[in-house]
C-alpha atoms as a PDB file:
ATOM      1  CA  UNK A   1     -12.732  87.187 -81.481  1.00  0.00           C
ATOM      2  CA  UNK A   2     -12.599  85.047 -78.386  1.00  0.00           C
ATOM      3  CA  UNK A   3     -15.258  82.192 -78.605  1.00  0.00           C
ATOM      4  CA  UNK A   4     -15.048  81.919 -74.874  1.00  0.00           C
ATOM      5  CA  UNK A   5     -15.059  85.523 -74.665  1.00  0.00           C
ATOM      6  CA  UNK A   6     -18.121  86.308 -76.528  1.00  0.00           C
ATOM      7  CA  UNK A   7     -20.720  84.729 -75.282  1.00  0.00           C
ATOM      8  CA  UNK A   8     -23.235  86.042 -73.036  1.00  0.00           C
ATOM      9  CA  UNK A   9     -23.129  84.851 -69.645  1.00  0.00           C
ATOM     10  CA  UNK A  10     -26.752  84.275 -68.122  1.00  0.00           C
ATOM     11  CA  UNK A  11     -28.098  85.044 -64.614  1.00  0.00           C
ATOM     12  CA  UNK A  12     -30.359  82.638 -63.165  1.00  0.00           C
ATOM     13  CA  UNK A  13     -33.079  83.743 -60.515  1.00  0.00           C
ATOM     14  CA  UNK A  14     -31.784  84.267 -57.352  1.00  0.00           C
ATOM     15  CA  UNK A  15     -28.303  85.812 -58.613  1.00  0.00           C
ATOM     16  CA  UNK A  16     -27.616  89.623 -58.589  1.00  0.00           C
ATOM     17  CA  UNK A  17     -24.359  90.693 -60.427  1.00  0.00           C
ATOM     18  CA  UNK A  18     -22.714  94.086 -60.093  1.00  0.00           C
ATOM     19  CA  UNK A  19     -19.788  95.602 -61.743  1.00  0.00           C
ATOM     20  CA  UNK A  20     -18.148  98.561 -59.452  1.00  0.00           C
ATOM     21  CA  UNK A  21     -13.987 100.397 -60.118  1.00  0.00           C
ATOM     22  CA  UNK A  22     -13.070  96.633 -61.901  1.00  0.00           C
ATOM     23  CA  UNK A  23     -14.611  94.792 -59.638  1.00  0.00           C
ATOM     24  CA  UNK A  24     -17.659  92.249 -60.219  1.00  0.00           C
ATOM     25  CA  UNK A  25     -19.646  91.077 -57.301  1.00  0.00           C
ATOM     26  CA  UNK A  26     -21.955  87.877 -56.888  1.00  0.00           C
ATOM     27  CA  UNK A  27     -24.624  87.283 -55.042  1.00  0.00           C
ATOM     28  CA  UNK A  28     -26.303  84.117 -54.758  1.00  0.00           C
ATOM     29  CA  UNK A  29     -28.418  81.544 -52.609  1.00  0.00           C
ATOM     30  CA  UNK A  30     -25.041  79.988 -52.085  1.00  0.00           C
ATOM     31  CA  UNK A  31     -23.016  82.647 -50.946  1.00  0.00           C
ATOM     32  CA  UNK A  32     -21.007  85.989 -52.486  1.00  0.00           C
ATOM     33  CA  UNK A  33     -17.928  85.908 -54.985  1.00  0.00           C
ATOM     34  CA  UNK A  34     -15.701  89.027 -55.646  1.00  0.00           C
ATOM     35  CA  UNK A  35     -13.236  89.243 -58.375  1.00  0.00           C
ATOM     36  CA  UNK A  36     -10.923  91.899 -59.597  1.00  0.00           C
ATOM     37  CA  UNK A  37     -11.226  92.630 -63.353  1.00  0.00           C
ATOM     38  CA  UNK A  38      -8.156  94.476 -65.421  1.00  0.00           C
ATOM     39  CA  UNK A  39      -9.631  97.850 -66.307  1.00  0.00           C
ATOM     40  CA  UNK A  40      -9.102  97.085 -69.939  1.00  0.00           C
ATOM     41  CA  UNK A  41     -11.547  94.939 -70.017  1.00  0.00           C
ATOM     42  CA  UNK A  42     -14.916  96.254 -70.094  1.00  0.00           C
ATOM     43  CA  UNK A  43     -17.661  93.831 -68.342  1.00  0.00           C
ATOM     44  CA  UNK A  44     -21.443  95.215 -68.709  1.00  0.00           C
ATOM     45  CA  UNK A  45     -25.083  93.703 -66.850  1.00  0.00           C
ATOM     46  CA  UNK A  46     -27.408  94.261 -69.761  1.00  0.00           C
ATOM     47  CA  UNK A  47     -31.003  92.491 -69.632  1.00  0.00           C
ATOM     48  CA  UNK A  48     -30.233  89.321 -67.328  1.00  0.00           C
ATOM     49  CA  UNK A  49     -26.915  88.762 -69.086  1.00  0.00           C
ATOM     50  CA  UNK A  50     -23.544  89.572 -68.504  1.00  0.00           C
ATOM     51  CA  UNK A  51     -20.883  90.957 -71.237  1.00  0.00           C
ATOM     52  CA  UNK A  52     -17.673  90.917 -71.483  1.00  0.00           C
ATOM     53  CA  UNK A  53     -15.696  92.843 -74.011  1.00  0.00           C
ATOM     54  CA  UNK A  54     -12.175  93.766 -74.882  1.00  0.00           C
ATOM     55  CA  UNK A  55     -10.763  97.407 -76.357  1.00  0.00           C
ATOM     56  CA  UNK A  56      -8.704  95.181 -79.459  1.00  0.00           C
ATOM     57  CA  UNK A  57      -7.310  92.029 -81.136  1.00  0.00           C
ATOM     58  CA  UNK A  58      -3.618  92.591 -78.795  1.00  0.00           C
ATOM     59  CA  UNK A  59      -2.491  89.294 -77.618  1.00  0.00           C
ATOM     60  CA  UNK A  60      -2.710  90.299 -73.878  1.00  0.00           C
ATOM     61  CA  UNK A  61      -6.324  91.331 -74.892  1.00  0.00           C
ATOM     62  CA  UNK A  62      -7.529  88.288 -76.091  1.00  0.00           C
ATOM     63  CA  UNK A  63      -6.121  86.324 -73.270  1.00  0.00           C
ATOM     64  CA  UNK A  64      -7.779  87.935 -70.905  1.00  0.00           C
ATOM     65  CA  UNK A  65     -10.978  88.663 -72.495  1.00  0.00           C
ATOM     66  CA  UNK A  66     -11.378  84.298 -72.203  1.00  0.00           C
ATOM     67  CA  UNK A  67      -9.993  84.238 -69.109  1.00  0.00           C
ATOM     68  CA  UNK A  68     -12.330  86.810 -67.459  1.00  0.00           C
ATOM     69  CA  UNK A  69     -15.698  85.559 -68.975  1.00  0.00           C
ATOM     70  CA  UNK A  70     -14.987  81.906 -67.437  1.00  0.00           C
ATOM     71  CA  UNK A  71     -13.714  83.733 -63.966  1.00  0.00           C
ATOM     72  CA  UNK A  72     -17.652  85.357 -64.193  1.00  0.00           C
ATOM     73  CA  UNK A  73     -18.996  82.592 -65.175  1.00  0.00           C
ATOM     74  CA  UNK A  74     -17.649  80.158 -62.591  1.00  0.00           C
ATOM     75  CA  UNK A  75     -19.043  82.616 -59.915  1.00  0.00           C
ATOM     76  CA  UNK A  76     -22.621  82.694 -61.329  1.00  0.00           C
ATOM     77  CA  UNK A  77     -22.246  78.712 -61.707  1.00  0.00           C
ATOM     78  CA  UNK A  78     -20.902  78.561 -57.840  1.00  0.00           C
ATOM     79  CA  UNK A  79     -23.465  80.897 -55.432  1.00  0.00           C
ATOM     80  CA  UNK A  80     -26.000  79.521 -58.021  1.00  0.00           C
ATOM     81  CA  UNK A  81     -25.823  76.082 -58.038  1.00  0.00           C
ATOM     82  CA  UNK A  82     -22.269  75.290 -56.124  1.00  0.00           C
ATOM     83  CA  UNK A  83     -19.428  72.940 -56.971  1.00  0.00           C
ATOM     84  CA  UNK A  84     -18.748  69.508 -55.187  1.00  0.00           C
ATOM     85  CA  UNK A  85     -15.692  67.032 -55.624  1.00  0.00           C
ATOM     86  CA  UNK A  86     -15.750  63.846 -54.588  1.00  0.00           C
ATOM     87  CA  UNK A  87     -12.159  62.425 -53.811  1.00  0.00           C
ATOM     88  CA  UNK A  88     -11.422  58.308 -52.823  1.00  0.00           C
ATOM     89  CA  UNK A  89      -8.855  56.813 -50.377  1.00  0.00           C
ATOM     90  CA  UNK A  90      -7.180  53.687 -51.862  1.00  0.00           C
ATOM     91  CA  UNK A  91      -5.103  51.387 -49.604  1.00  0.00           C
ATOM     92  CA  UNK A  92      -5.171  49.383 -46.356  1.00  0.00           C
ATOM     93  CA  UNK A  93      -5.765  51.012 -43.601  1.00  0.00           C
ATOM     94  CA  UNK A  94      -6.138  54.621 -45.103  1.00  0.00           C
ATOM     95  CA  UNK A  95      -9.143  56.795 -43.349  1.00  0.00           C
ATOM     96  CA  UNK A  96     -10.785  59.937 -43.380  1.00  0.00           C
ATOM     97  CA  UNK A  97     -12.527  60.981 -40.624  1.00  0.00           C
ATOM     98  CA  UNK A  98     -13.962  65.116 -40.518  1.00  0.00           C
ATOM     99  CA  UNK A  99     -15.132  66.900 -37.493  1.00  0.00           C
ATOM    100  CA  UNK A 100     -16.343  70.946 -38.358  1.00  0.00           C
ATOM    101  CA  UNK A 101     -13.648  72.091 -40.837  1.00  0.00           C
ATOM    102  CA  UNK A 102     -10.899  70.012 -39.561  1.00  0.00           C
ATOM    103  CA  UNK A 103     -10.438  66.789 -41.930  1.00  0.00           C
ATOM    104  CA  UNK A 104      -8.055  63.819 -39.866  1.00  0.00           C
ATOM    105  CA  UNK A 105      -6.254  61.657 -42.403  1.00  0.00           C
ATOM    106  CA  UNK A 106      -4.606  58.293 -41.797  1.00  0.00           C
ATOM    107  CA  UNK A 107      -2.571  57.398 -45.029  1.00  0.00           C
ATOM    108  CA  UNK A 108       0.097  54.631 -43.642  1.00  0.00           C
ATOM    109  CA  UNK A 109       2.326  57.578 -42.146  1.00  0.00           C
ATOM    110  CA  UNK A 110       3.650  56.852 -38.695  1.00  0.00           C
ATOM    111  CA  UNK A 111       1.155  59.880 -37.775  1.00  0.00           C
ATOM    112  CA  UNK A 112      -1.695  61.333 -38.395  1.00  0.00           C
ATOM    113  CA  UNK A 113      -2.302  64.532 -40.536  1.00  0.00           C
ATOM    114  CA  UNK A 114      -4.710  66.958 -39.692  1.00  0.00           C
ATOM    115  CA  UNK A 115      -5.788  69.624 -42.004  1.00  0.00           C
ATOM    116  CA  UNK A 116      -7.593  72.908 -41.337  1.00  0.00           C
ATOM    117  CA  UNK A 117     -10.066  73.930 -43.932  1.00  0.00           C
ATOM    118  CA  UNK A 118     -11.305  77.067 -44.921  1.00  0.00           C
ATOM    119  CA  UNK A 119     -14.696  78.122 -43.797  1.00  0.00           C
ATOM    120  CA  UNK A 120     -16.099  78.373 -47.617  1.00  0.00           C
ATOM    121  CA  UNK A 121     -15.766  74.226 -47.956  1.00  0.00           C
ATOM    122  CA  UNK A 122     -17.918  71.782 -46.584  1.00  0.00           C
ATOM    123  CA  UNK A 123     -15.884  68.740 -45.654  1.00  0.00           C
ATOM    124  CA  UNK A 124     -17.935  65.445 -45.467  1.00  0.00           C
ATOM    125  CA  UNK A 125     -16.112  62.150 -44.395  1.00  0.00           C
ATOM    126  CA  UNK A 126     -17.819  58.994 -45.777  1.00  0.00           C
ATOM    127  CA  UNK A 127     -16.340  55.477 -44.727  1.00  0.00           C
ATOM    128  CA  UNK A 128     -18.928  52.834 -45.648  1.00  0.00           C
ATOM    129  CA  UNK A 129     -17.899  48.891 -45.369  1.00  0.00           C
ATOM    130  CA  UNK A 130     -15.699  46.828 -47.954  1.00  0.00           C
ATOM    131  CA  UNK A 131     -15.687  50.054 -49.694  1.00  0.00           C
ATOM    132  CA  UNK A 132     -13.002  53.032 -49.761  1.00  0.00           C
ATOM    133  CA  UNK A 133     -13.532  55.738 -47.696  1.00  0.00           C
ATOM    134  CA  UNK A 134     -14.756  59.069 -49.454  1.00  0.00           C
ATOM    135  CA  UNK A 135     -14.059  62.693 -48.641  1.00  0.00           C
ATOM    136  CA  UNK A 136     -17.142  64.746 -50.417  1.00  0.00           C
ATOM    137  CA  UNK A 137     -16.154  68.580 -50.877  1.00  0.00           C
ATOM    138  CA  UNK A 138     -18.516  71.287 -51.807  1.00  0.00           C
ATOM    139  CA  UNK A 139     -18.238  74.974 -52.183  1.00  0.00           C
ATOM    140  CA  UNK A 140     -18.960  77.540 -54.234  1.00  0.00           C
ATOM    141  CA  UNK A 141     -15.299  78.863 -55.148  1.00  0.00           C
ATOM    142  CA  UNK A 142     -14.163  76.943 -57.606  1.00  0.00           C
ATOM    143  CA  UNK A 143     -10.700  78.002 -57.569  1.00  0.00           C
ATOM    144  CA  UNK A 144      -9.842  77.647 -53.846  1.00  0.00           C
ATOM    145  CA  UNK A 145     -12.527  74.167 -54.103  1.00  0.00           C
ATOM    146  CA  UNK A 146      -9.380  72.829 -56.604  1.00  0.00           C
ATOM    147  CA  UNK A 147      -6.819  74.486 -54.848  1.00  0.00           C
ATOM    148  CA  UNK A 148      -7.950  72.439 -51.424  1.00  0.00           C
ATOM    149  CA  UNK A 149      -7.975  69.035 -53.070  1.00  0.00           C
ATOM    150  CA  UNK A 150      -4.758  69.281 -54.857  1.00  0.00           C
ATOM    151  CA  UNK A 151      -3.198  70.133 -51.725  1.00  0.00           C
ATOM    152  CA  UNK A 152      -5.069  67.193 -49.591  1.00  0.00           C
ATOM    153  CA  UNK A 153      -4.406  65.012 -52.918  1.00  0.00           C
ATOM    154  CA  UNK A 154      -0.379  66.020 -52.586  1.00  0.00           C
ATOM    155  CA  UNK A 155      -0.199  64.350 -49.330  1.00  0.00           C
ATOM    156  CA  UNK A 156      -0.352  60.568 -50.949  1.00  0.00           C
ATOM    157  CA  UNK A 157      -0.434  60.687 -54.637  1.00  0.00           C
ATOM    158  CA  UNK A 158      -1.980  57.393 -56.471  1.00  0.00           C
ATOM    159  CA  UNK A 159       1.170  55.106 -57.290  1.00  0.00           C
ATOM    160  CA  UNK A 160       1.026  53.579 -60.493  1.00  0.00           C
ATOM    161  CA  UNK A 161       1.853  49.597 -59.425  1.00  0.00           C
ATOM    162  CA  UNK A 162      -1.130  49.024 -56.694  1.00  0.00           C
ATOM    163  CA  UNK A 163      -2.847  52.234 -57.344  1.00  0.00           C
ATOM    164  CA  UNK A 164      -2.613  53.418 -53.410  1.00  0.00           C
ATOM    165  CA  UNK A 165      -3.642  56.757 -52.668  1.00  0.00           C
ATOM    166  CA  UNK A 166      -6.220  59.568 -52.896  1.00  0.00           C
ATOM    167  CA  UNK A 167      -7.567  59.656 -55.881  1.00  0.00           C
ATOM    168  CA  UNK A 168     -10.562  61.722 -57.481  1.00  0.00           C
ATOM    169  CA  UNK A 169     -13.830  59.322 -58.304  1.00  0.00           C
ATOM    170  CA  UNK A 170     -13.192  58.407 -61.729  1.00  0.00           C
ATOM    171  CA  UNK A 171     -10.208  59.073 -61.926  1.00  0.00           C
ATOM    172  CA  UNK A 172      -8.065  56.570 -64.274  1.00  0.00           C
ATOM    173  CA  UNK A 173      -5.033  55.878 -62.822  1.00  0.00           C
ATOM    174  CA  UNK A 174      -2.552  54.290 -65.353  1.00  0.00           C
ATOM    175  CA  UNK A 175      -0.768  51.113 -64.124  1.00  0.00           C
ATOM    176  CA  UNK A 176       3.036  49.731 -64.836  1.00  0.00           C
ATOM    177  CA  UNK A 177       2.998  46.068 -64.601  1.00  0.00           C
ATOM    178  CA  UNK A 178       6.112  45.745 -62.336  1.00  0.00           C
ATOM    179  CA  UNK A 179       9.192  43.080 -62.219  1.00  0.00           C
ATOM    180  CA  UNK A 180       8.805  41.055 -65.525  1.00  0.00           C
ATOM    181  CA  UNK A 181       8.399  37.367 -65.004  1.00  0.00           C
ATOM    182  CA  UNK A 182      11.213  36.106 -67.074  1.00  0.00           C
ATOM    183  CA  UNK A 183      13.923  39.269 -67.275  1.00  0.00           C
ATOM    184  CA  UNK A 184      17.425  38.196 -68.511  1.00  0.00           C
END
């Protein structure tokens, strides 16, 4: 049996969950989430919980009995409570400016890029002094949340001799120590 796929998945106050022809709906202070279930796998609202179950042990069973039950639960987590990433511009001269859900980058290219953001994500642009600038994203998708910053993270990937480039907060990016002093 799953571990993932076993466990109860609780609904806080506030969230309504409803399971129509495969399809599980969620309502929350923070918005609504629809996703698509295979009809093999059976997902039930029983007593302020929701259950997710599979027909048998088959291997295509078991992967998606997992894979569902975090799907749900990621939806619950997001109109409940939301998700936010917080993502770091390292290097001279690189900014981030937002205005309504278009984000401006300047990232040493001989232009500026200019990306369009979907209206589920909240773009914030935080430039404070002697400190990198910050672009704060919240929604409550998780999957197009990631999807967003991988894509705005593609556009100058941290370099591992300076460390130049967008980076998540916290991220650890490992560095090479470059020419060697004394190479033969």
């Amino acid at each position: 049996m799953s571990r993932i796929g076993k466990s109860p998945i609780a609904i806080p106050a506030g969230v309504t969950v409803q399971v129509k022809d495969n399809t599980v709906t969620v309502k929350g202070p923070k918005g609504e989430l629809s996703q698509t279930v295979n009809p093999d796998i059976d997902v039930k609202v029983e007593d302020g919980h929701v259950i997710v179950t599979r027909p048998d042990d088959e291997r295509e069973h078991r992967a998606m009995h997992g894979l569902y039950r975090a799907l749900i639960h990621n939806m619950v987590v997001g109109v409940s409570e939301g998700y936010k990433k917080e993502m770091e511009l390292v290097g001279v001269g690189y900014r981030a400016t937002s205005s309504g859900q278009v984000l401006e980058l300047a990232l040493g290219y001989s232009h500026a890029i200019f990306i369009k953001l979907p209206k589920e994500i909240k773009v914030e642009a935080k430039t404070e002094r002697n400190k990198n600038p910050l672009i704060i994203l919240e929604s409550a998708d998780k999957q197009l949340l990631g999807q967003v910053c991988a894509k705005i993270r593609s556009l100058r990937k941290p370099e591992p001799y300076k460390g130049k480039g967008i980076k998540f907060v916290g991220e650890i990016i490992r560095r090479k120590s470059g020419k060697s002093a004394n190479a033969k």
